[in-house]
Protein backbone atom coordinates (compact mmCIF):
# COMPACT_ATOMS: atom_id res chain seq x y z
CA UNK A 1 -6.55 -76.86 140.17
CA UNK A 2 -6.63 -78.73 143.37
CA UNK A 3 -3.42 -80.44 145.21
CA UNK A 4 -3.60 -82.45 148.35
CA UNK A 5 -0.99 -83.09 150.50
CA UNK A 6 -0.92 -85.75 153.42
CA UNK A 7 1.06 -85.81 156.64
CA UNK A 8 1.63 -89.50 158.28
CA UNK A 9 2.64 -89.88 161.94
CA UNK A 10 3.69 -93.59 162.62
CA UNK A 11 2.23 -94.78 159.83
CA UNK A 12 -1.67 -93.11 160.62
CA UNK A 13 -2.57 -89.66 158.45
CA UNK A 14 -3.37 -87.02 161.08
CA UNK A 15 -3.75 -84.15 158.35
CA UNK A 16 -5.57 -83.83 154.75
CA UNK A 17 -5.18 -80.32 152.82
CA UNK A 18 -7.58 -79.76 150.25
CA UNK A 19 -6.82 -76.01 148.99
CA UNK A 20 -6.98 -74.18 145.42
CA UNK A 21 -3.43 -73.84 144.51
CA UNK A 22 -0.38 -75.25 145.19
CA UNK A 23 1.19 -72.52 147.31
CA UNK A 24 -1.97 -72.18 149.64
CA UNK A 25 -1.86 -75.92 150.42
CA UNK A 26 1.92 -75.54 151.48
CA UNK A 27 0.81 -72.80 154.00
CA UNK A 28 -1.56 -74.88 155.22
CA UNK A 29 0.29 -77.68 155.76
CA UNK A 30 3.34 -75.07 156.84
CA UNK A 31 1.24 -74.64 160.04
CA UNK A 32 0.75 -77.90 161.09
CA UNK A 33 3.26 -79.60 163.83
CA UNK A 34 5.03 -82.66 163.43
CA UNK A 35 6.93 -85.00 165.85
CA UNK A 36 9.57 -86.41 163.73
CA UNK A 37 11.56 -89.35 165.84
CA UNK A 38 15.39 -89.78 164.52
CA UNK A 39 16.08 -93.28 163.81
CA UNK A 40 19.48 -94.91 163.18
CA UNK A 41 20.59 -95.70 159.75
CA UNK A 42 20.85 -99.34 158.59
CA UNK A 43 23.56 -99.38 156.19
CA UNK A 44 24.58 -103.15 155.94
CA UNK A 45 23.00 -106.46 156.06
CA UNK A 46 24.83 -107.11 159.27
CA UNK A 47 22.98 -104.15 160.74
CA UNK A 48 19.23 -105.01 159.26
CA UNK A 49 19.68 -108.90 160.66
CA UNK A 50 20.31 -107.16 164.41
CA UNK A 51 17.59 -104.64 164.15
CA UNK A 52 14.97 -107.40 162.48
CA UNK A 53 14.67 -105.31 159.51
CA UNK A 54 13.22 -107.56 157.08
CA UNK A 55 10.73 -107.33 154.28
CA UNK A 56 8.49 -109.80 153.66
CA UNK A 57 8.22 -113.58 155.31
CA UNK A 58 10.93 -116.27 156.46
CA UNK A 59 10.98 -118.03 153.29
CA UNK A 60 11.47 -122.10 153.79
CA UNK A 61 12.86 -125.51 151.62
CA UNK A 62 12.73 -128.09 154.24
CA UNK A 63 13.36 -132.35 153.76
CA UNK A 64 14.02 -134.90 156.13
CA UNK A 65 15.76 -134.76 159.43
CA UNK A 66 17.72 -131.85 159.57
CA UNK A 67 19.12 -132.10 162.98
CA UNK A 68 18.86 -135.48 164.00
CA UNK A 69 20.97 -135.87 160.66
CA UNK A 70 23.69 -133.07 161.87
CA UNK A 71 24.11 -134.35 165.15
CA UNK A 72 24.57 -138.11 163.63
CA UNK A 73 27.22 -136.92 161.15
CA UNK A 74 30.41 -138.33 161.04
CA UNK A 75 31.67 -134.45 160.66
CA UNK A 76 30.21 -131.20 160.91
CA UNK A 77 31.64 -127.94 159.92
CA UNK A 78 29.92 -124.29 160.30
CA UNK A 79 30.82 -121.11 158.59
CA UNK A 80 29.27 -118.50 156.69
CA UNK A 81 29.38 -116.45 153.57
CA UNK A 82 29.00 -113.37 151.71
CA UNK A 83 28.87 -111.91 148.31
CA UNK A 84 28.87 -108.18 147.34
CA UNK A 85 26.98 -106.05 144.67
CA UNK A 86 27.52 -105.69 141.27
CA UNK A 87 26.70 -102.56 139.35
CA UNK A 88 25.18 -103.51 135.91
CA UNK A 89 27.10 -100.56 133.89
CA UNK A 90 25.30 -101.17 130.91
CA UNK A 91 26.80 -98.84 128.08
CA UNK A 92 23.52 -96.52 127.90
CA UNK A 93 22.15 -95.09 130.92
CA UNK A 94 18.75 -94.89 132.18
CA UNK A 95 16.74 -93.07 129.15
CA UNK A 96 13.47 -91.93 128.27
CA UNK A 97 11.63 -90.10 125.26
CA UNK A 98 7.36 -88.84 126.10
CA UNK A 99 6.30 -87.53 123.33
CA UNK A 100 2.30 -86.10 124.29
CA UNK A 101 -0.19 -87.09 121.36
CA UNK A 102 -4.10 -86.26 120.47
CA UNK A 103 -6.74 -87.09 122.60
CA UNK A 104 -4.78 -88.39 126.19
CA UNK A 105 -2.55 -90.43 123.85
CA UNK A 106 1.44 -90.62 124.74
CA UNK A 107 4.10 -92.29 123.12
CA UNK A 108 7.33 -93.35 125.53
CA UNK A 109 10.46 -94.11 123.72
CA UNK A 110 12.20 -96.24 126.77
CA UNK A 111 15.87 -98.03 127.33
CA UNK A 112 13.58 -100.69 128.84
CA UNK A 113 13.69 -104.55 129.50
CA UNK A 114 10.15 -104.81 130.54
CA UNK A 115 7.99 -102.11 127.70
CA UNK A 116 4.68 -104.08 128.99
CA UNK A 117 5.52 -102.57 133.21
CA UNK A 118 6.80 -98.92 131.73
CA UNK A 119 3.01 -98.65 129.89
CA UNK A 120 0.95 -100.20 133.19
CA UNK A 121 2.92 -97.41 135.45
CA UNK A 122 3.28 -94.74 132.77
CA UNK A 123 -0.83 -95.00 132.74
CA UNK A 124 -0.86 -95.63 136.41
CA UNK A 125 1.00 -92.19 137.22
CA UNK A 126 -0.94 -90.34 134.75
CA UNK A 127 -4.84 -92.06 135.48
CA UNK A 128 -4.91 -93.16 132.21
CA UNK A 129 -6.11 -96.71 130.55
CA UNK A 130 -3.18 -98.55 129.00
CA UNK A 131 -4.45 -98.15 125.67
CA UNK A 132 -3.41 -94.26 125.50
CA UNK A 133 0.05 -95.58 126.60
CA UNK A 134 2.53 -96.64 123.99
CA UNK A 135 6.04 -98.21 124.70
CA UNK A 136 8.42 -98.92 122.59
CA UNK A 137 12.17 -100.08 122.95
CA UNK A 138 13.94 -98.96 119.90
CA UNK A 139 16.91 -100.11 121.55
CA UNK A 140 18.27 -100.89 125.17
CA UNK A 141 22.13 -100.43 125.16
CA UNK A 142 22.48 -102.86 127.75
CA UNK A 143 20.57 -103.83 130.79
CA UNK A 144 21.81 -107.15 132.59
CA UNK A 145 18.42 -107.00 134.79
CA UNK A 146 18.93 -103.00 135.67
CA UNK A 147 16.19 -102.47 133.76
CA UNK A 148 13.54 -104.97 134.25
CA UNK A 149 12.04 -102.92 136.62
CA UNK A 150 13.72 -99.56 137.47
CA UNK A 151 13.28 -98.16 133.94
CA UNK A 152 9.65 -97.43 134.64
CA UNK A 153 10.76 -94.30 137.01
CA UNK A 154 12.79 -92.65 134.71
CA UNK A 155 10.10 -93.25 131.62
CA UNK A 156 7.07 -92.07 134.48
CA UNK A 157 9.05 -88.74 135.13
CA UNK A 158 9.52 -87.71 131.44
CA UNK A 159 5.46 -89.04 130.92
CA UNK A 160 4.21 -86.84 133.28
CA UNK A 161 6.14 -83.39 132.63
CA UNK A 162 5.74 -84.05 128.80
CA UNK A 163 1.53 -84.19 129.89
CA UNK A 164 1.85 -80.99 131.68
CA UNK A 165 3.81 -78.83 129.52
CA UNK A 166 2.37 -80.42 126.19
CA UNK A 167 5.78 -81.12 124.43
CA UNK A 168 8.14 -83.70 124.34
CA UNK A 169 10.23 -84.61 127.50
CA UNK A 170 13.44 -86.57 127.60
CA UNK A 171 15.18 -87.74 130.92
CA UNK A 172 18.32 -89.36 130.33
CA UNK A 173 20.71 -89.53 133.46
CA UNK A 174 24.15 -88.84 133.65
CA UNK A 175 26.92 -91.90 134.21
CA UNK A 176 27.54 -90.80 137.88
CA UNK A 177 23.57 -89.93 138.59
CA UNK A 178 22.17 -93.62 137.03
CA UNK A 179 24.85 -95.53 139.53
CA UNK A 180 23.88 -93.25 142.35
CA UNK A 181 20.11 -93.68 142.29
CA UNK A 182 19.54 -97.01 140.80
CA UNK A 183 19.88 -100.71 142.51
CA UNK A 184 22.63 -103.33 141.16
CA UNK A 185 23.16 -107.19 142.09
CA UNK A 186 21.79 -108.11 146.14
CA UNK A 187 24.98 -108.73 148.18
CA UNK A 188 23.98 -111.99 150.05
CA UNK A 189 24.62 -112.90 153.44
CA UNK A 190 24.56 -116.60 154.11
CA UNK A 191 25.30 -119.02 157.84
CA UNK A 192 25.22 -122.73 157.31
CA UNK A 193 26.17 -125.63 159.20
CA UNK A 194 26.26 -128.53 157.17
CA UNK A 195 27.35 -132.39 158.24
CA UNK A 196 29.56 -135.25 155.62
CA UNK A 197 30.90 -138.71 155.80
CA UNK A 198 34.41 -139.62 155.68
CA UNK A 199 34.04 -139.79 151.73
CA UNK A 200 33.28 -135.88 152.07
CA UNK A 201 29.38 -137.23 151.37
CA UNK A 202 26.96 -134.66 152.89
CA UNK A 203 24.65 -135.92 154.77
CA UNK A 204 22.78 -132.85 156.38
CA UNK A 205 22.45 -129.06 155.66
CA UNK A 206 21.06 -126.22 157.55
CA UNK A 207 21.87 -122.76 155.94
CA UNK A 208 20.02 -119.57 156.22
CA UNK A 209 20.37 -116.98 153.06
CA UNK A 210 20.05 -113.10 153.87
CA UNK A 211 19.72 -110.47 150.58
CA UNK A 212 20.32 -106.81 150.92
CA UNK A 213 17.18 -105.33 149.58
CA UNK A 214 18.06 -102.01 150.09
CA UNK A 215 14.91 -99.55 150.99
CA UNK A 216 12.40 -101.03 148.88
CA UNK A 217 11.32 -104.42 147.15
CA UNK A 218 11.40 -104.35 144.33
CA UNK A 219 12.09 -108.03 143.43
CA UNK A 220 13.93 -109.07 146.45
CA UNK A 221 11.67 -112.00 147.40
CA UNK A 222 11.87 -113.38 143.64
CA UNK A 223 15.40 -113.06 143.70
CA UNK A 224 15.92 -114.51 147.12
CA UNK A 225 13.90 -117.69 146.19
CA UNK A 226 15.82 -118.67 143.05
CA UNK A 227 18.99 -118.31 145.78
CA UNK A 228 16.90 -120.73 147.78
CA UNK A 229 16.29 -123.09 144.64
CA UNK A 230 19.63 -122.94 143.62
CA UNK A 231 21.63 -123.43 146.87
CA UNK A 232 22.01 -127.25 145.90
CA UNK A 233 23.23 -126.40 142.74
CA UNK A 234 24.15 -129.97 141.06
CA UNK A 235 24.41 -131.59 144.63
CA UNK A 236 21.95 -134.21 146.49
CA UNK A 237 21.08 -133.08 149.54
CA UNK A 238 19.38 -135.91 151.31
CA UNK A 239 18.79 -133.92 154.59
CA UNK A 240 18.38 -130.07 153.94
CA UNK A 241 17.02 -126.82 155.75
CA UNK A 242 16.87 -124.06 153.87
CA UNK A 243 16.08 -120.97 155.23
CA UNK A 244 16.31 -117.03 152.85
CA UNK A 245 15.07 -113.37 154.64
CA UNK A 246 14.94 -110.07 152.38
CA UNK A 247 16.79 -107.31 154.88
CA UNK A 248 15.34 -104.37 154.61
CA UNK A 249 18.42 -101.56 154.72
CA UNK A 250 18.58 -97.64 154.49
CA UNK A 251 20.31 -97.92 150.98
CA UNK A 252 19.50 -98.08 147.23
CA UNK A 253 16.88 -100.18 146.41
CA UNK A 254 18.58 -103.45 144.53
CA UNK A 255 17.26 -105.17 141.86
CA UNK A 256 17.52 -107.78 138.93
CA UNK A 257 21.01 -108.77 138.01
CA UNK A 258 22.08 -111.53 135.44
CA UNK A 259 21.50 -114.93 137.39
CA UNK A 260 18.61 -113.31 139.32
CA UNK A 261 20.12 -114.72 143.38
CA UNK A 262 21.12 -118.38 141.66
CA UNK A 263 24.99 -117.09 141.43
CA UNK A 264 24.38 -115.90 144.99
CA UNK A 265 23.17 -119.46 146.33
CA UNK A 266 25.45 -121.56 144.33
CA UNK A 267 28.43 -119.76 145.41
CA UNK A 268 27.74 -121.06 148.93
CA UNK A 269 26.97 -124.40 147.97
CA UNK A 270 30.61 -124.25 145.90
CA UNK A 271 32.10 -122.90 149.43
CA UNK A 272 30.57 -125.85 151.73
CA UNK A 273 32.31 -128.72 149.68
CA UNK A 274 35.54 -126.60 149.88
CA UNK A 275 35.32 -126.63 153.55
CA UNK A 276 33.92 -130.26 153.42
CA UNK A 277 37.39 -131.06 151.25
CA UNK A 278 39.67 -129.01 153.19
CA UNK A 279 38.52 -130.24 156.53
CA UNK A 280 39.27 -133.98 155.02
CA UNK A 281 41.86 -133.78 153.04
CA UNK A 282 40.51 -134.40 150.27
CA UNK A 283 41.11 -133.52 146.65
CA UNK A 284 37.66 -131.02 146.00
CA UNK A 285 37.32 -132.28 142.85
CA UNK A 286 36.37 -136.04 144.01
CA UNK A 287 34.12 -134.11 147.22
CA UNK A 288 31.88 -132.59 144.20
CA UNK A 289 31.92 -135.69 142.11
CA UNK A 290 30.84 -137.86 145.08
CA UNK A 291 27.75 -135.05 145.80
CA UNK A 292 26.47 -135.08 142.39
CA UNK A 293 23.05 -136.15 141.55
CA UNK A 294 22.06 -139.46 140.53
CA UNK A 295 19.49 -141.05 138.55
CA UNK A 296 16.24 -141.05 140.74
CA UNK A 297 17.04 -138.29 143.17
CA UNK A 298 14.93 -135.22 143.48
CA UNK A 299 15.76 -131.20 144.45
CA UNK A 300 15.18 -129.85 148.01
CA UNK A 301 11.72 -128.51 146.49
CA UNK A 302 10.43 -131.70 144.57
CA UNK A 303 11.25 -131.97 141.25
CA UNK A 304 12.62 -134.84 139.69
CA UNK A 305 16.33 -134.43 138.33
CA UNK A 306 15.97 -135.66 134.83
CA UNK A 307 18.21 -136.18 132.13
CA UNK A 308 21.37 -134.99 134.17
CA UNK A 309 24.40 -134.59 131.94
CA UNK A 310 26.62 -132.87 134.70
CA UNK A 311 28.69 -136.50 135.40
CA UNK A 312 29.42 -137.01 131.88
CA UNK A 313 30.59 -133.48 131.26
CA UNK A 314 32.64 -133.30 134.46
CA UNK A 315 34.33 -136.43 133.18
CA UNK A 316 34.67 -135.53 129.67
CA UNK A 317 35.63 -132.04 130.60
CA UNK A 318 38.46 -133.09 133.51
CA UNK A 319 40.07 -135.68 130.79
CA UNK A 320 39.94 -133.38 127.68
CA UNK A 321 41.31 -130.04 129.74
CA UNK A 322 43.98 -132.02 131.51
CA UNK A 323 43.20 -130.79 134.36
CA UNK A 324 45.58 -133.04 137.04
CA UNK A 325 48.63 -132.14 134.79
CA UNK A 326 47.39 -128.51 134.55
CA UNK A 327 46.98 -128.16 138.54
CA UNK A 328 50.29 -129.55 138.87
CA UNK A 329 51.92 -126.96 136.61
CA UNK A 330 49.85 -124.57 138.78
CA UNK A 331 51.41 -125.69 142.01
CA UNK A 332 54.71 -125.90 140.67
CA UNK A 333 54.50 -122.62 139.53
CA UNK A 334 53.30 -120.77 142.82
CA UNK A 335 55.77 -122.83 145.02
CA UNK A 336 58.03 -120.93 143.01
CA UNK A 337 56.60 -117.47 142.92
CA UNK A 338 55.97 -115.66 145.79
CA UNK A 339 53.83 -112.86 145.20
CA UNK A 340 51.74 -114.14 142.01
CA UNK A 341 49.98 -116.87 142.16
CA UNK A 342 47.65 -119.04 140.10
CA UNK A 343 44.55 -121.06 140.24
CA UNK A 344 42.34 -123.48 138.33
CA UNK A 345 39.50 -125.76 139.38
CA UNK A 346 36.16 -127.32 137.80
CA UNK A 347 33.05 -125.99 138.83
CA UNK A 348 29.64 -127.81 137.59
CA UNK A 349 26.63 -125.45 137.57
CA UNK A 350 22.63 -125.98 137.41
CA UNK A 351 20.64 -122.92 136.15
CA UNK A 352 16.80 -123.22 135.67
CA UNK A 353 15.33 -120.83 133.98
CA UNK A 354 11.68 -120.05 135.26
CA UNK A 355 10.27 -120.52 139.20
């Protein structure tokens, strides 16, 4: 038996232990001196944007001219937003079954979106080929995206102690444990400054999009660029900077959700024409009508808008929900209530489904 242990120092191995056993390789290592420097926690994604904690590059969607289209605007508004996490709380728990076979062969009964990543890191951890690997899913009890990728832990652990003892090995955390040490949706951070004509028209956007990683990636930078492609949601913006940064933060690592960072840019979109309609006037019904794509227009990125059905539906939907009689009923009633209150609105809402 041999075990090897390394010690890093900024990064840089200054020590390698080779030794027989286990225990002689932790006395060896026992006498060897190490500087550790204390550094302070980030905890937010307020704190990781001041400390330029980030993971991975600036990540840009850029058309036409941004500023000299901001300062020219009839009206200009800044803000920011945010949205928080989102546990996935699917009804099963992280859960995984190794059962050791003949020959290096293992079969790894896994609550798993992704069976093809638990058999490449199942083999991975145990310096196998993926052929002595098999996965199977024989059910999932819920996942949402918590299981994409952070399955593969739980199913690695039970692989490898059911290889060393030579019996079957089940890991299946507890409620409280699987929402302690597993990710849930990115909270998003998100600054924009965007400028409209009198019609509540946009005209310009700048906005930068920050997502809470937590200590590792995971799939941060996937997630923050279908934020980035869905920031315009069903909207044309002629003039558009779009900026996204993964933060790097001293929390759980976050991961897949439902929506994969789309709900997280569209909610800002839905928030500018808000502020675009309340610093008008306007009704923000007719500001999202008047942003909606048209025949011939393209996305921030490029593509084409084709066969767009969000004007028709808006219509059809505001006429056959009575909406403006609705709304008033809603007004009426919290002009008369104090403490409870009520709220209705139309929202339209562009999803694409691959990168």
């Amino acid at each position: 038996l041999l075990a090897a242990d390394e010690v890093f120092c900024v990064g840089q191995p200054v020590a390698f232990v080779v030794a027989e056993t286990y225990e002689a390789c932790r006395e060896a290592l026992a006498l060897i001196e190490v500087d550790i420097e204390p550094r302070p926690a980030v905890t937010d994604i307020h704190q990781g944007i001041q400390a330029n904690s980030y993971i991975g590059d600036t990540h840009v969607i850029e058309r036409g001219s941004v500023q000299a289209s901001l300062d020219a605007s009839a009206h200009r508004v800044q803000g920011e937003a945010s949205s928080g996490g989102q546990e996935h709380f699917y009804l099963e728990t992280h859960a995984a079954l190794a059962i050791p076979g003949e020959d290096r062969q293992i079969h790894v009964s896994s609550s798993t979106q992704h069976p093809s990543e638990v058999q490449t890191l199942v083999a991975e951890v145990l310096g196998w080929g993926r052929s002595r690997v098999t996965v199977e899913c024989p059910r999932m009890g819920g996942g949402f995206g918590g299981k994409e990728t952070q399955a593969a832990q739980w199913a690695c652990l039970a692989a490898i102690a059911a290889v060393e003892l030579g019996r079957p090995v089940k890991v299946w955390l507890a409620r409280d444990d699987d929402m302690s040490y597993t990710g849930r949706r990115h909270p998003f951070y998100s600054t924009y400054d965007v400028g409209f004509d009198d019609d509540g028209r946009i005209t310009a956007l700048s906005a930068d999009l920050f997502a809470d990683a937590g200590w590792a990636t995971d799939l941060s930078l996937s997630i923050l660029d279908r934020g980035l492609f869905h920031m315009d949601n069903c909207y044309w913006l002629p003039n558009v900077r779009l900026r996204g940064f993964v933060v790097r933060t001293n929390r759980i690592s976050n991961t897949a959700f439902r929506g994969f960072g789309g709900p997280q840019g569209m909610v800002v979109m839905e928030q500018i024409l808000e502020r675009v309609a309340s610093h008008l006037g306007l009704d923000p019904l007719e500001v999202r009508r008047v942003n909606q794509y048209q025949p011939g227009q393209t996305t921030p990125y490029g593509q084409p808008v084709e066969d767009n059905r969000i004007p028709r539906i808006f219509d059809e939907l505001v006429a056959s929900s009575d909406l403006y009689e609705r709304r008033a009923a809603v007004q009426a009633f919290n002009e008369a209530h104090r403490f409870r209150k009520r709220g209705i609105a139309i929202t339209p809402v562009k999803f694409g489904i691959s990168f």
